[in-house]
Protein backbone atom coordinates (compact mmCIF):
# COMPACT_ATOMS: atom_id res chain seq x y z
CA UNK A 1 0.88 -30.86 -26.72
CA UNK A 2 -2.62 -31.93 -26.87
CA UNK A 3 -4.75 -30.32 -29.39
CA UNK A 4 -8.66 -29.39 -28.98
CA UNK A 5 -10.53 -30.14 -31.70
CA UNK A 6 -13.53 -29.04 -33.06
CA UNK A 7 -15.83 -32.24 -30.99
CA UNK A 8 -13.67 -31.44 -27.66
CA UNK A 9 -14.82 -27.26 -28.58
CA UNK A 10 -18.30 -28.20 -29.26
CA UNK A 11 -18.78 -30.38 -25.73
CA UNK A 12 -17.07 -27.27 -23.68
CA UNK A 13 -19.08 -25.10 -25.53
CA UNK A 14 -22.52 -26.78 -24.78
CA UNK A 15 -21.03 -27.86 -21.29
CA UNK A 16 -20.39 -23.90 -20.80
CA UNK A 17 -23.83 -22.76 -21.70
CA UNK A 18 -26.13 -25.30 -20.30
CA UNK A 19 -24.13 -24.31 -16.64
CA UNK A 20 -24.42 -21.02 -17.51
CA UNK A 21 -28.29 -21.36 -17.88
CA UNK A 22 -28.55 -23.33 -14.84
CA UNK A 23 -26.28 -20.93 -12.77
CA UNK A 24 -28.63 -18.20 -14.16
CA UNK A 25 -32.03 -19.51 -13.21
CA UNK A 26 -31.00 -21.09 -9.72
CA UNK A 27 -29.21 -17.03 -9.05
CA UNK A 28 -32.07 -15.36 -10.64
CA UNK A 29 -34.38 -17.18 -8.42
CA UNK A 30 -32.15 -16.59 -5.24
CA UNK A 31 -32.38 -12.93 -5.72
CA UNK A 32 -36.08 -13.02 -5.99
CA UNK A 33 -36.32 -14.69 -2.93
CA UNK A 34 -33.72 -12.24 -0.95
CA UNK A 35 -36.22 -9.08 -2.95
CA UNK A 36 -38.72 -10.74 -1.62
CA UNK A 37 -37.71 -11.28 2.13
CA UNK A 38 -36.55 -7.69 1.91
CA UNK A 39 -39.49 -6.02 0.49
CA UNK A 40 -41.78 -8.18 3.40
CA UNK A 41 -39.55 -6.53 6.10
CA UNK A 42 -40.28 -3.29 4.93
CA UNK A 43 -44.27 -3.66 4.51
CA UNK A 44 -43.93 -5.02 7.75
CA UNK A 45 -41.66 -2.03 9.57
CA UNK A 46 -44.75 0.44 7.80
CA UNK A 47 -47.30 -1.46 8.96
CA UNK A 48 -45.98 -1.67 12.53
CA UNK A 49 -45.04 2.10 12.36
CA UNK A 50 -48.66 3.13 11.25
CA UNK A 51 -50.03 1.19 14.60
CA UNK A 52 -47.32 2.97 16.74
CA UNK A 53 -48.71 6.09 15.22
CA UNK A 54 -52.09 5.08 16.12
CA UNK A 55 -50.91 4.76 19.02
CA UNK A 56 -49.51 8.07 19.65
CA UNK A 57 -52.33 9.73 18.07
CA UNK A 58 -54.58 7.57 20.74
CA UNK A 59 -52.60 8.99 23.71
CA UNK A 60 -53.33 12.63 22.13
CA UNK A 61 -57.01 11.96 22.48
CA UNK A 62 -56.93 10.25 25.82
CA UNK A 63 -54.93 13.84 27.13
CA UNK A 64 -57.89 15.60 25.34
CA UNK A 65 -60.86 13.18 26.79
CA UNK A 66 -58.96 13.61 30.39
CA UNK A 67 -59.28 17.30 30.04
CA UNK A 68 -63.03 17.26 29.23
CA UNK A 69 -63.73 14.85 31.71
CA UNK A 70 -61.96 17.33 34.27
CA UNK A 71 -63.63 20.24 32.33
CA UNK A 72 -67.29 18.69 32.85
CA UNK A 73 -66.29 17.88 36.42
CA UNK A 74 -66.44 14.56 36.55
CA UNK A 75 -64.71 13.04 39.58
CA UNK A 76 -61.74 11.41 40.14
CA UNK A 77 -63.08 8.31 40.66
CA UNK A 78 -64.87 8.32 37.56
CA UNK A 79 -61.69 9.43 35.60
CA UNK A 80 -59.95 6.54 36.98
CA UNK A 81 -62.31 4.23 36.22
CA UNK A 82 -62.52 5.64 32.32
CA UNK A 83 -59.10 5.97 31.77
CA UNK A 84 -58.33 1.96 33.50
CA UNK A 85 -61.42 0.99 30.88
CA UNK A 86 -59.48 3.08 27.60
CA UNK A 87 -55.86 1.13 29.07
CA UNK A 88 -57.96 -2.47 29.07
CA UNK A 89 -59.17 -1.54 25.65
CA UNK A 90 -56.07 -0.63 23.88
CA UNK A 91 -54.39 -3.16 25.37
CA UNK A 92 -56.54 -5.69 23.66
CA UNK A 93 -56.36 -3.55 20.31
CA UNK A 94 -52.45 -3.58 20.51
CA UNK A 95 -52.31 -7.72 21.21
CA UNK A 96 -55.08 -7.96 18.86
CA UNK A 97 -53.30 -6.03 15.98
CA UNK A 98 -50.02 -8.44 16.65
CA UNK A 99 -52.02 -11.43 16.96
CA UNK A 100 -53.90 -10.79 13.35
CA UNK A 101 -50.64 -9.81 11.86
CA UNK A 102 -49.22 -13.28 12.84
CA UNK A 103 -51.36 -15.71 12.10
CA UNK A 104 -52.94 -14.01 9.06
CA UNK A 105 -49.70 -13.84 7.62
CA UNK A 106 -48.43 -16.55 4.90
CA UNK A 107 -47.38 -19.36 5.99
CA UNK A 108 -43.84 -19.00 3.84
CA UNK A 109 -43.77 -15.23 5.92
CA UNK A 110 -44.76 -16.29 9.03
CA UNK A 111 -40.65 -17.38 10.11
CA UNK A 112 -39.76 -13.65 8.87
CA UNK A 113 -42.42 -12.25 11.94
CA UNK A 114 -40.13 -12.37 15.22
CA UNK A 115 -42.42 -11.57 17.79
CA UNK A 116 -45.99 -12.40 19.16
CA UNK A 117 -46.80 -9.25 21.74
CA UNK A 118 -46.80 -6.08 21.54
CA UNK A 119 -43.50 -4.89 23.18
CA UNK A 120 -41.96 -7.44 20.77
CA UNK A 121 -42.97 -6.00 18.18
CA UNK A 122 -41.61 -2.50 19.27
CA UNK A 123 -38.15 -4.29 19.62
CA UNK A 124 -38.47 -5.38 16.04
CA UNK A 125 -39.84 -1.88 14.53
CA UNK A 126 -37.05 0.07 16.57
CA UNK A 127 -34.38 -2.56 15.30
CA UNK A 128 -35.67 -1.80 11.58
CA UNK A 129 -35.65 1.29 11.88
CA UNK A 130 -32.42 1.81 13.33
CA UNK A 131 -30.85 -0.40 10.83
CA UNK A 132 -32.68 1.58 7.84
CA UNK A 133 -30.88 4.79 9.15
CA UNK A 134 -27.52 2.96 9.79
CA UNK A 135 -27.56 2.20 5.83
CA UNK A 136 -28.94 5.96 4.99
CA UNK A 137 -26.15 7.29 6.48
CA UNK A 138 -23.62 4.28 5.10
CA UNK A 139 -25.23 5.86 1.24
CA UNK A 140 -23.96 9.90 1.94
């Protein structure tokens, strides 16, 4: 039988700790990371969800500019026109809103951003937010 004495004890003891410290930073640090990427997806689903809501609060007021348009008896013609110049317009804000989102983002954030148009970032924001309500219901 071999016998561990107290120098063999002392060098698995100090072996033990120092790659317990060093499996505790490198772990810590991993989770902060993972936090991280996790709490960026979520700023980003709000932040994508407040411009949809924009959005939907924009297509209220176009219904209610349409109305007074027809209400002050403007002609079709000129409806058309207005309502083609309001499309152009929020067209450009949607792109534009995308566009500053992406490139103002960090650089280390920028690979967490798939999408660079509008529509793609609808895809994203309805993937989010179906996989957010997958794991609410996974929790009752």
């Amino acid at each position: 039988m071999y016998e561990v004495g107290t120098h063999e004890l002392m060098v698995f003891v100090v072996l033990g700790f120092a790659l317990g410290v060093f499996t505790s930073f490198y772990l810590t640090r991993l989770m902060e990371v993972l936090h991280m990427w996790r709490m960026f997806r979520d700023v980003l689903t709000h932040l994508l969800l407040m411009c949809v809501t924009i959005m939907e609060d924009v297509a209220f007021l176009k219904e209610v500019k349409r109305k007074q348009m027809v209400d002050a008896k403007f002609t079709p013609a000129q409806i058309t026109s207005f309502e083609e110049f309001d499309e152009h317009s929020l067209t450009n804000w949607k792109e534009s809103v995308i566009l500053s989102l992406v490139t103002k983002a960090p650089r280390a954030f920028k690979t967490m951003m798939p999408f660079t148009t509008w529509p793609e970032a609808v895809g994203f924001l309805n993937k989010e937010l179906k996989a957010a309500t997958v794991v609410r219901e996974e929790e009752k």
